[in-house]
PDB file of N, CA and C in Angstrom:
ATOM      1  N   UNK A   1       0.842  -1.200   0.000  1.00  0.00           N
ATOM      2  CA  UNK A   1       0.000   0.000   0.000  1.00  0.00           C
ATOM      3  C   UNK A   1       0.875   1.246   0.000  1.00  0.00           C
ATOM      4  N   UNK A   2       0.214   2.341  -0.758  1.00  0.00           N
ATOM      5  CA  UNK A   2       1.269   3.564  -0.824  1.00  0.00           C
ATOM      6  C   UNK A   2       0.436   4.711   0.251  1.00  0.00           C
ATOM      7  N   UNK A   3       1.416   5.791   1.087  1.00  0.00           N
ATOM      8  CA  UNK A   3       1.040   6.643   1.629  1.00  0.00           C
ATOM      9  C   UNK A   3       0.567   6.670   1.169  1.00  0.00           C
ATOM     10  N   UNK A   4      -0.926   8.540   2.253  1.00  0.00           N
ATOM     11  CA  UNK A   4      -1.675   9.028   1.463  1.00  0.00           C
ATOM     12  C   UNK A   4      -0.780  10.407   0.878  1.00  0.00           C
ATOM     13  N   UNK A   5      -1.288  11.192   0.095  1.00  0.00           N
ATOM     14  CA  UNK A   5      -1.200  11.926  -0.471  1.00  0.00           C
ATOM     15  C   UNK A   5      -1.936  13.282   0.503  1.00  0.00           C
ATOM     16  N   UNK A   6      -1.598  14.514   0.278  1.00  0.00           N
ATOM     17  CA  UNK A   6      -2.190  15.532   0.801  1.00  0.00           C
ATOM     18  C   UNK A   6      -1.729  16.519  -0.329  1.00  0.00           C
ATOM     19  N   UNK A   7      -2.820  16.970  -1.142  1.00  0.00           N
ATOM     20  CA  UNK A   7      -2.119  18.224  -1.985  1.00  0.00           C
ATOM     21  C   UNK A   7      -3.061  19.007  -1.467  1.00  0.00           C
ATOM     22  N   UNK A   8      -2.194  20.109  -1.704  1.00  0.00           N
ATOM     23  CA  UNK A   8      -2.115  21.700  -0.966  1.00  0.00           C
ATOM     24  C   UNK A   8      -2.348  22.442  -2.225  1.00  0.00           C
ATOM     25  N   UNK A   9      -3.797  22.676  -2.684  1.00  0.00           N
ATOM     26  CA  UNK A   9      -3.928  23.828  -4.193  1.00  0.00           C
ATOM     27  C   UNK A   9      -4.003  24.884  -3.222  1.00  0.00           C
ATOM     28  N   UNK A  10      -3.432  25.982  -3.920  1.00  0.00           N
ATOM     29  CA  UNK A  10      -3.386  27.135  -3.148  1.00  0.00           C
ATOM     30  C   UNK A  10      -3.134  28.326  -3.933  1.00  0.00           C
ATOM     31  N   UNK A  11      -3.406  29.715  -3.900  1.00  0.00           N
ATOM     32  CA  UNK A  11      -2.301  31.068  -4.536  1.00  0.00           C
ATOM     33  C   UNK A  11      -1.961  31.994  -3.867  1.00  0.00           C
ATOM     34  N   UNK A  12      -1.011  32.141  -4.950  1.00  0.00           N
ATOM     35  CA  UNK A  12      -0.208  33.829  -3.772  1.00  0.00           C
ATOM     36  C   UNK A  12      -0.880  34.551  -3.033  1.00  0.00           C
ATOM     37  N   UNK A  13      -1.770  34.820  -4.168  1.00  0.00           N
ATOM     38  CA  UNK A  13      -2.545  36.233  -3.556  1.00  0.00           C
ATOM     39  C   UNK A  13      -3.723  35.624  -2.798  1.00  0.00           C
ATOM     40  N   UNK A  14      -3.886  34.236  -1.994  1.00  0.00           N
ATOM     41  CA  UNK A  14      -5.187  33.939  -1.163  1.00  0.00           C
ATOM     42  C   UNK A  14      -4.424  33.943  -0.347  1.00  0.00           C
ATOM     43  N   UNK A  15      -5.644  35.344   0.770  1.00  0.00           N
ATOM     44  CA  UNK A  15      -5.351  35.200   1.925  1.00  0.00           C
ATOM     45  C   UNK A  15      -5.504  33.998   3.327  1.00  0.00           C
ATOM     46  N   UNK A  16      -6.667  33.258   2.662  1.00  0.00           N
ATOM     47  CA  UNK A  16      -6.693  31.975   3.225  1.00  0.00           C
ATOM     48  C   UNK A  16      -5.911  31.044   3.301  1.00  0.00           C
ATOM     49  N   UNK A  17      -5.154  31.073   2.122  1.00  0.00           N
ATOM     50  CA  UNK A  17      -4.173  30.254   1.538  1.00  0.00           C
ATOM     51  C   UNK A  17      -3.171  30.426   2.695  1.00  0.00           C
ATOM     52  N   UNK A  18      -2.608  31.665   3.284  1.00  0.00           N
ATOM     53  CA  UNK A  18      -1.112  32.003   4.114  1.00  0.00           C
ATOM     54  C   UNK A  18      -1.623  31.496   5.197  1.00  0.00           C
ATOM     55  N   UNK A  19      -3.358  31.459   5.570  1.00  0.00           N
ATOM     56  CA  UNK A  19      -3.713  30.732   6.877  1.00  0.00           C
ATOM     57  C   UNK A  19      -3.572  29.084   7.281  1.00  0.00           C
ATOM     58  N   UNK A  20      -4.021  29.187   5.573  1.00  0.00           N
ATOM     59  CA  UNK A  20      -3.870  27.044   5.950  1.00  0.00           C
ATOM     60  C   UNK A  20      -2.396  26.457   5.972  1.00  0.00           C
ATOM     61  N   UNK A  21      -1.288  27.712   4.875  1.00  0.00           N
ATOM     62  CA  UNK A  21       0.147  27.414   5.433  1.00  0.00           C
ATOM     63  C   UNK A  21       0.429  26.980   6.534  1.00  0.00           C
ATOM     64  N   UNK A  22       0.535  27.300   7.781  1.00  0.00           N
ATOM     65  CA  UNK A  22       1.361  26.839   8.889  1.00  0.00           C
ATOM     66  C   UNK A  22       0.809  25.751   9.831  1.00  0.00           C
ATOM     67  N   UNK A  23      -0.656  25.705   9.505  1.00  0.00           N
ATOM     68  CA  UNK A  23      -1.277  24.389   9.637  1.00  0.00           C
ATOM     69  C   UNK A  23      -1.107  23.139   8.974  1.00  0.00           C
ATOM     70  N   UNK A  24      -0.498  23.362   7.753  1.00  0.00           N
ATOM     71  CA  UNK A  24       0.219  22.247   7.037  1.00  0.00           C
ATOM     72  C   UNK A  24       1.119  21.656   7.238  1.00  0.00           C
ATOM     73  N   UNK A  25       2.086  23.040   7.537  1.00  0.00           N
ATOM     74  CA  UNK A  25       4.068  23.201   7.932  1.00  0.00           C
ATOM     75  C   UNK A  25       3.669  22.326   9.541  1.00  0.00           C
ATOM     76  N   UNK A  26       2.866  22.192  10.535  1.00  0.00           N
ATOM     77  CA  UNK A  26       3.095  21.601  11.360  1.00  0.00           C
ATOM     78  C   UNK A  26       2.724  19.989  11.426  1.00  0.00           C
ATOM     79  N   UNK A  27       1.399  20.276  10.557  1.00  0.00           N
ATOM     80  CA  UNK A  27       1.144  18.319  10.145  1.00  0.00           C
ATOM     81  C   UNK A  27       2.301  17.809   9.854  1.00  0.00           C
ATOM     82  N   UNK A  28       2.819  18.658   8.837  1.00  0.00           N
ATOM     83  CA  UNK A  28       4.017  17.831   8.635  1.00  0.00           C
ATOM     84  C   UNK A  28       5.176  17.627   9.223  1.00  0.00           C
ATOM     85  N   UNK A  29       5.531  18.513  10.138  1.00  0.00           N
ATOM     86  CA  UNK A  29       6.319  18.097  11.086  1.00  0.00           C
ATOM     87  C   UNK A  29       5.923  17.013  12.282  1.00  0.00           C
ATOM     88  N   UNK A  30       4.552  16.793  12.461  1.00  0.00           N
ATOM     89  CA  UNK A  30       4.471  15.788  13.355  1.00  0.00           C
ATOM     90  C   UNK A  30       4.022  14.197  12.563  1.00  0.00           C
ATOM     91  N   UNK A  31       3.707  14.274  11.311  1.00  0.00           N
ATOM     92  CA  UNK A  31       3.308  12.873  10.742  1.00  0.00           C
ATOM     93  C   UNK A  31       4.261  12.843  10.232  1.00  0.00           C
ATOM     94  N   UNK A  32       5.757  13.760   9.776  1.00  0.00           N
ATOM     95  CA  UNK A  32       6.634  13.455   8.967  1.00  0.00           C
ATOM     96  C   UNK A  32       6.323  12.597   7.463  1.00  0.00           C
ATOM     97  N   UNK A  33       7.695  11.629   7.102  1.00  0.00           N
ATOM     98  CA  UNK A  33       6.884  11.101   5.987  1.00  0.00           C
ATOM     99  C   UNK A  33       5.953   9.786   5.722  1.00  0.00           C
ATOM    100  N   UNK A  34       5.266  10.079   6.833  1.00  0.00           N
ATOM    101  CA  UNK A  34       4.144   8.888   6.269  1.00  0.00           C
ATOM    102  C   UNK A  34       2.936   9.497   5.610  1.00  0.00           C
ATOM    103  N   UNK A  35       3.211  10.764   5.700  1.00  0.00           N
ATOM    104  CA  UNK A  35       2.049  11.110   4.354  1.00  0.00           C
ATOM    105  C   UNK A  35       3.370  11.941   3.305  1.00  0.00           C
ATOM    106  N   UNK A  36       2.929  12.091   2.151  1.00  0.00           N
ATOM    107  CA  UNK A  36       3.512  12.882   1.030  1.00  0.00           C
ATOM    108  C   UNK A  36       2.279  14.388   0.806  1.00  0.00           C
ATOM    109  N   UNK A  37       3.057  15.096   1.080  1.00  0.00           N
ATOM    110  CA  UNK A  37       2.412  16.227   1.630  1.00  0.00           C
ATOM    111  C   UNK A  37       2.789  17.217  -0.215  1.00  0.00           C
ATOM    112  N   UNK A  38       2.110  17.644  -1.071  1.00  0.00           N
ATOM    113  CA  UNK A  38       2.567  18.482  -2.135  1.00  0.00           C
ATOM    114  C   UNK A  38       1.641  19.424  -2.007  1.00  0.00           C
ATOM    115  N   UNK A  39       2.274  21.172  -2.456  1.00  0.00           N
ATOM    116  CA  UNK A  39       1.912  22.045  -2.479  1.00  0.00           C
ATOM    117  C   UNK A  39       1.897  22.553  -4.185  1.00  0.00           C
ATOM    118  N   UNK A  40       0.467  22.857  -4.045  1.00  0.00           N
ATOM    119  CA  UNK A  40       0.969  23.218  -5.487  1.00  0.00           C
ATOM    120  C   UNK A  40      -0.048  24.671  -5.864  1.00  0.00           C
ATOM    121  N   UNK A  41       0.512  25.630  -6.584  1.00  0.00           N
ATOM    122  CA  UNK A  41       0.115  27.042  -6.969  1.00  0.00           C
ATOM    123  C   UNK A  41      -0.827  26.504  -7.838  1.00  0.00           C
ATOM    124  N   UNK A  42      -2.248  26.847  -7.829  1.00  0.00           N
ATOM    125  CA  UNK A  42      -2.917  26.820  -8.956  1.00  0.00           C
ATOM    126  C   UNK A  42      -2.739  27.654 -10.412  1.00  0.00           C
ATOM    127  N   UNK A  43      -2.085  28.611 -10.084  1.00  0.00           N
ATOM    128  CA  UNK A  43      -1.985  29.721 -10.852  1.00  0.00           C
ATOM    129  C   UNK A  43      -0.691  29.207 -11.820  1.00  0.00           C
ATOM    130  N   UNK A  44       0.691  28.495 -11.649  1.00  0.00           N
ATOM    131  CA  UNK A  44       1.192  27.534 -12.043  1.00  0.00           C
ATOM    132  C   UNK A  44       0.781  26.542 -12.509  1.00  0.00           C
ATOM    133  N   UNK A  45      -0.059  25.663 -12.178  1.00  0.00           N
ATOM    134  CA  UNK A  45      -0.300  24.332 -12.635  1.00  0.00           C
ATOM    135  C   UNK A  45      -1.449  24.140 -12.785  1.00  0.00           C
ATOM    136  N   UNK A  46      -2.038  24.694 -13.398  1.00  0.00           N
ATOM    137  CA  UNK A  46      -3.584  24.758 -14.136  1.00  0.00           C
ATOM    138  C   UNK A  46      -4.185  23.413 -14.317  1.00  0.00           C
ATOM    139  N   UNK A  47      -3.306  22.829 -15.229  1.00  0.00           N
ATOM    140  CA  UNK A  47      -3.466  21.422 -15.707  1.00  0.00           C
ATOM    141  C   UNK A  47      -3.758  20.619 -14.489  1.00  0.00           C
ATOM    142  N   UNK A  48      -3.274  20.513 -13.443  1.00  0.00           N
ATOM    143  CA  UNK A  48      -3.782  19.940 -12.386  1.00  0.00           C
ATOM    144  C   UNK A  48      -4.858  20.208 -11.410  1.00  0.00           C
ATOM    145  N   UNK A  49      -4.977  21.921 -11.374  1.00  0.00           N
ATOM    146  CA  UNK A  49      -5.737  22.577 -11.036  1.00  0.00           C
ATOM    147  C   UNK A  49      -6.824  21.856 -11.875  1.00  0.00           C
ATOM    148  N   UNK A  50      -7.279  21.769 -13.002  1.00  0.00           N
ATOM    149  CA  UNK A  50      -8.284  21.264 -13.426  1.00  0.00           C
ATOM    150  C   UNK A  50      -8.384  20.093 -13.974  1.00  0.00           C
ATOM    151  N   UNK A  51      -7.189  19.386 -13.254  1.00  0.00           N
ATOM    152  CA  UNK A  51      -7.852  17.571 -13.532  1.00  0.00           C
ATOM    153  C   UNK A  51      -8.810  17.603 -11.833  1.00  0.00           C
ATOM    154  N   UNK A  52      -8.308  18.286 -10.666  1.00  0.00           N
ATOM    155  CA  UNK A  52      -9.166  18.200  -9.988  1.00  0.00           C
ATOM    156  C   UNK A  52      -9.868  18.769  -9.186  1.00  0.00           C
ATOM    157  N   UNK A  53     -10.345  19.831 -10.496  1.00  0.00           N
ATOM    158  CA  UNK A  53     -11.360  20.470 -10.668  1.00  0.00           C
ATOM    159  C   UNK A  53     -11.673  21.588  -9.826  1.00  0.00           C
ATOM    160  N   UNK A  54     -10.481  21.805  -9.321  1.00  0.00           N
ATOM    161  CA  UNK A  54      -9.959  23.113  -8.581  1.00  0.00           C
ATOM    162  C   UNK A  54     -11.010  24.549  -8.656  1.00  0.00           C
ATOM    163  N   UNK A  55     -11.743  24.904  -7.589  1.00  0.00           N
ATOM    164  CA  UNK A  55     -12.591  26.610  -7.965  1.00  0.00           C
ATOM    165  C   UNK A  55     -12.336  26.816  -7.199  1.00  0.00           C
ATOM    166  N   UNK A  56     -12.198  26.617  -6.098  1.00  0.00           N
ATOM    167  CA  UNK A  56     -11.850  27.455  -4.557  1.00  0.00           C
ATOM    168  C   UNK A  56     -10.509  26.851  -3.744  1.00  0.00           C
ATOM    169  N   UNK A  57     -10.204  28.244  -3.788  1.00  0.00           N
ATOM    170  CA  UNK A  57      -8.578  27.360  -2.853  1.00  0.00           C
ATOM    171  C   UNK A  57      -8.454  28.845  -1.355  1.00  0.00           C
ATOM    172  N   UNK A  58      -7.987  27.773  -0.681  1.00  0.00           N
ATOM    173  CA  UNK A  58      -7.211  26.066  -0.381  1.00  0.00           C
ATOM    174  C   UNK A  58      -7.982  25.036  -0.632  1.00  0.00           C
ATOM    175  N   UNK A  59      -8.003  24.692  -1.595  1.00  0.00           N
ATOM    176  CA  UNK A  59      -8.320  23.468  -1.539  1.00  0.00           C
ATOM    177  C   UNK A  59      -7.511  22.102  -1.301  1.00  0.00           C
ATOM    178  N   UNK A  60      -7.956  21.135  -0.213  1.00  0.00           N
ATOM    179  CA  UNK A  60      -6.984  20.219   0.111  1.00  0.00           C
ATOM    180  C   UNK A  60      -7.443  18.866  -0.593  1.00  0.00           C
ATOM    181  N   UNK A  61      -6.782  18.293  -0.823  1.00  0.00           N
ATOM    182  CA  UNK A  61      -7.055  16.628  -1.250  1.00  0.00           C
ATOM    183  C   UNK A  61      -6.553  15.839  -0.984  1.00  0.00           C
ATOM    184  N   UNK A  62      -7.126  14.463  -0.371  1.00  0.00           N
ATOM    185  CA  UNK A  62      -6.454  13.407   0.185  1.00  0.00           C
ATOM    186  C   UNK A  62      -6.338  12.230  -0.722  1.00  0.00           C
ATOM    187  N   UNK A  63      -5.453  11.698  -1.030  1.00  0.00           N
ATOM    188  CA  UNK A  63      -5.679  10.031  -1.886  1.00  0.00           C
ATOM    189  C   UNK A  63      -5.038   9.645  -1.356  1.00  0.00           C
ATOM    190  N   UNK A  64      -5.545   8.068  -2.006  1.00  0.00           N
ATOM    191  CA  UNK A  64      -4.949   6.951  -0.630  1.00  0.00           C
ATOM    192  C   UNK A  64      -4.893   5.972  -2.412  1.00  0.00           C
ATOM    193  N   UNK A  65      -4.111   5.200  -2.402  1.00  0.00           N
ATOM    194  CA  UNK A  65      -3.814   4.808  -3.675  1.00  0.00           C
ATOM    195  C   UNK A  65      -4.165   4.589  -4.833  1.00  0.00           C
ATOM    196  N   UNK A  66      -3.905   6.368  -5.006  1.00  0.00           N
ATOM    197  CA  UNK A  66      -4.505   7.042  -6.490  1.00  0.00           C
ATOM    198  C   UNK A  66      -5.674   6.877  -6.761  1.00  0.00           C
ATOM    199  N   UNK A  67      -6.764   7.115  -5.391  1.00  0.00           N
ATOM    200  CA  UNK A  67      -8.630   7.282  -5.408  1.00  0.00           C
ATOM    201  C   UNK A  67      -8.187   8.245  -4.342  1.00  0.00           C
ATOM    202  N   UNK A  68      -9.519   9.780  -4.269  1.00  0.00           N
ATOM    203  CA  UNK A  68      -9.476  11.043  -3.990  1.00  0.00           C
ATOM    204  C   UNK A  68     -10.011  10.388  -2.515  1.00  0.00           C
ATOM    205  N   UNK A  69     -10.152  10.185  -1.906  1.00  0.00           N
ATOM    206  CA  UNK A  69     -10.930  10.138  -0.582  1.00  0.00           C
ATOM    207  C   UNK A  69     -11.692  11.184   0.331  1.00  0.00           C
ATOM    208  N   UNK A  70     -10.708  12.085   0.314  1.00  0.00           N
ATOM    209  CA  UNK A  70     -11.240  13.195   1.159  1.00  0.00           C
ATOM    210  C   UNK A  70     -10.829  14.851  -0.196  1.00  0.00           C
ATOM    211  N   UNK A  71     -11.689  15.641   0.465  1.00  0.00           N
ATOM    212  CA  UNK A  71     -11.852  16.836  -0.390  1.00  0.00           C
ATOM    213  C   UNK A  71     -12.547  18.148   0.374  1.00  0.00           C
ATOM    214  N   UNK A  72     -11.469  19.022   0.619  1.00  0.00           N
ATOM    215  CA  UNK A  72     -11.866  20.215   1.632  1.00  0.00           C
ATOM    216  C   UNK A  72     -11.576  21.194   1.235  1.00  0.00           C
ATOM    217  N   UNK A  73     -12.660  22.434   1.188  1.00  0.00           N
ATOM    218  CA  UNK A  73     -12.297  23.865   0.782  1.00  0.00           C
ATOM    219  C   UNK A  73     -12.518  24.338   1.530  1.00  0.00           C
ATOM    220  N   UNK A  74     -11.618  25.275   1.764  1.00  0.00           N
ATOM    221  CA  UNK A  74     -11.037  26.721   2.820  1.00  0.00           C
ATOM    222  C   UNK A  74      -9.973  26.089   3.655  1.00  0.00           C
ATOM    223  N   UNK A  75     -10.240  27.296   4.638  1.00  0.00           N
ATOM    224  CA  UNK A  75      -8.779  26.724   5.848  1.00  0.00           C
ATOM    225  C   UNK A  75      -9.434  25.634   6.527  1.00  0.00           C
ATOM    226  N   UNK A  76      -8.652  23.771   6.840  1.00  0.00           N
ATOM    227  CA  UNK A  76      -8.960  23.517   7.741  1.00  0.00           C
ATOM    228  C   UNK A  76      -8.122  23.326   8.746  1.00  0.00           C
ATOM    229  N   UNK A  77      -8.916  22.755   9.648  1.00  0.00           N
ATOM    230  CA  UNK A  77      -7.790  22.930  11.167  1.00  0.00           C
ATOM    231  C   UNK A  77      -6.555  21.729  11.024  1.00  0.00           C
ATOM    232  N   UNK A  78      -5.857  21.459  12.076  1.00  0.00           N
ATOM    233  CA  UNK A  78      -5.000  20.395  12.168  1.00  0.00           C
ATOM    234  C   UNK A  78      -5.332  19.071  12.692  1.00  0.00           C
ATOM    235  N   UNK A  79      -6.584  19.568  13.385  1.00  0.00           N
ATOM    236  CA  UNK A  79      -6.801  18.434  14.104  1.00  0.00           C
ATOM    237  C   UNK A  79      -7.960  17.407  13.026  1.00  0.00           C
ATOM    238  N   UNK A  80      -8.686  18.289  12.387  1.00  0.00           N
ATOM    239  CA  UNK A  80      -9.546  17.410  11.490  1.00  0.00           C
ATOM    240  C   UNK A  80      -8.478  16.831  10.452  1.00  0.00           C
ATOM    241  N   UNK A  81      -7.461  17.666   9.801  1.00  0.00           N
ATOM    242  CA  UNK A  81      -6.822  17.236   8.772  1.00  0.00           C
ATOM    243  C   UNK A  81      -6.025  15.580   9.849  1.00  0.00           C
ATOM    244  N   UNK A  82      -5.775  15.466  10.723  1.00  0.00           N
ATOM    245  CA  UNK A  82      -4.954  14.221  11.273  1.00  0.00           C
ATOM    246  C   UNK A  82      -5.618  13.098  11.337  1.00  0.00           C
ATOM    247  N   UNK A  83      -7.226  13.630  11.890  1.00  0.00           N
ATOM    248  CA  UNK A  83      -8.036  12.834  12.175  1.00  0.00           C
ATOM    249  C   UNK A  83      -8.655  11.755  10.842  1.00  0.00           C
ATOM    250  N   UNK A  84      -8.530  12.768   9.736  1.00  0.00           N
ATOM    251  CA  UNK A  84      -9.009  11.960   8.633  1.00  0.00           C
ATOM    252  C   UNK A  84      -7.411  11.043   7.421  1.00  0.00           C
ATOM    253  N   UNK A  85      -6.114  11.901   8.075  1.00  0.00           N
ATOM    254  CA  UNK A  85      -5.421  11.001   7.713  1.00  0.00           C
ATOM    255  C   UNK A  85      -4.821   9.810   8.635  1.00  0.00           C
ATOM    256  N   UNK A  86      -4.515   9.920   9.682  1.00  0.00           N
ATOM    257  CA  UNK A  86      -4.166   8.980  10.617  1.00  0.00           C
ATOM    258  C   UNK A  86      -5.112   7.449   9.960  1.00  0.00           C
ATOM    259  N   UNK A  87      -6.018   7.102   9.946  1.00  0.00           N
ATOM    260  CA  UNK A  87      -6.243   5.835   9.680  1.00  0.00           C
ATOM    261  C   UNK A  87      -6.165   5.320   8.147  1.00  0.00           C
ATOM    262  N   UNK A  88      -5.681   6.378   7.281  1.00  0.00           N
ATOM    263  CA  UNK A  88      -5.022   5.981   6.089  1.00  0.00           C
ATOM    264  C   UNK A  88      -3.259   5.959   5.517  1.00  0.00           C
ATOM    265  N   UNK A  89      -2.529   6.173   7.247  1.00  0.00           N
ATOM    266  CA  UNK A  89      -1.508   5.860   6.955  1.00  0.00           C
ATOM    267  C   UNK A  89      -1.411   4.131   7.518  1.00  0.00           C
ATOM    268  N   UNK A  90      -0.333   3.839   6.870  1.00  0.00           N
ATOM    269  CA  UNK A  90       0.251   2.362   6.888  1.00  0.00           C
ATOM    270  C   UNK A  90      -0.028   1.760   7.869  1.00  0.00           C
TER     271      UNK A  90
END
């Protein structure tokens, strides 16, 4: 089985976006790498931005081997984001 995945759609100029930053920067310091954590600029990477189907960011996305599982727009907290990955790591 492969980690989950956590991508981080996000842009410069969202101010929400600088909020869900450091809520990320700390998941990941405490799950380290048992999740694969990617950040990615929508405004850069369009193409991905709209394979999944990106309109509101932050938008977060969870997969668990390469199926979307979870799917959240705006800032969320740390504790929901753990709660819904913790039983999809290894």
């Amino acid at each position: 089985m492969t980690k989950p995945v956590l991508y981080d759609f996000f842009a410069t100029w969202c101010g929400p976006c600088r909020m869900q930053t450091p809520i990320i920067e700390d998941l990941h310091k405490k799950m380290g790498d048992t999740v694969d954590f990617q950040k990615i600029d929508v405004d850069q990477h369009m193409d991905l931005a709209g394979k999944y189907g990106i309109s509101v960011v932050p938008t977060l996305i969870i997969e668990k081997d390469g199926k979307v599982v979870h799917r959240l727009e705006g800032v969320t907290d740390a504790v929901t984001l753990e709660k819904l990955l913790r039983p999809l790591v290894g």
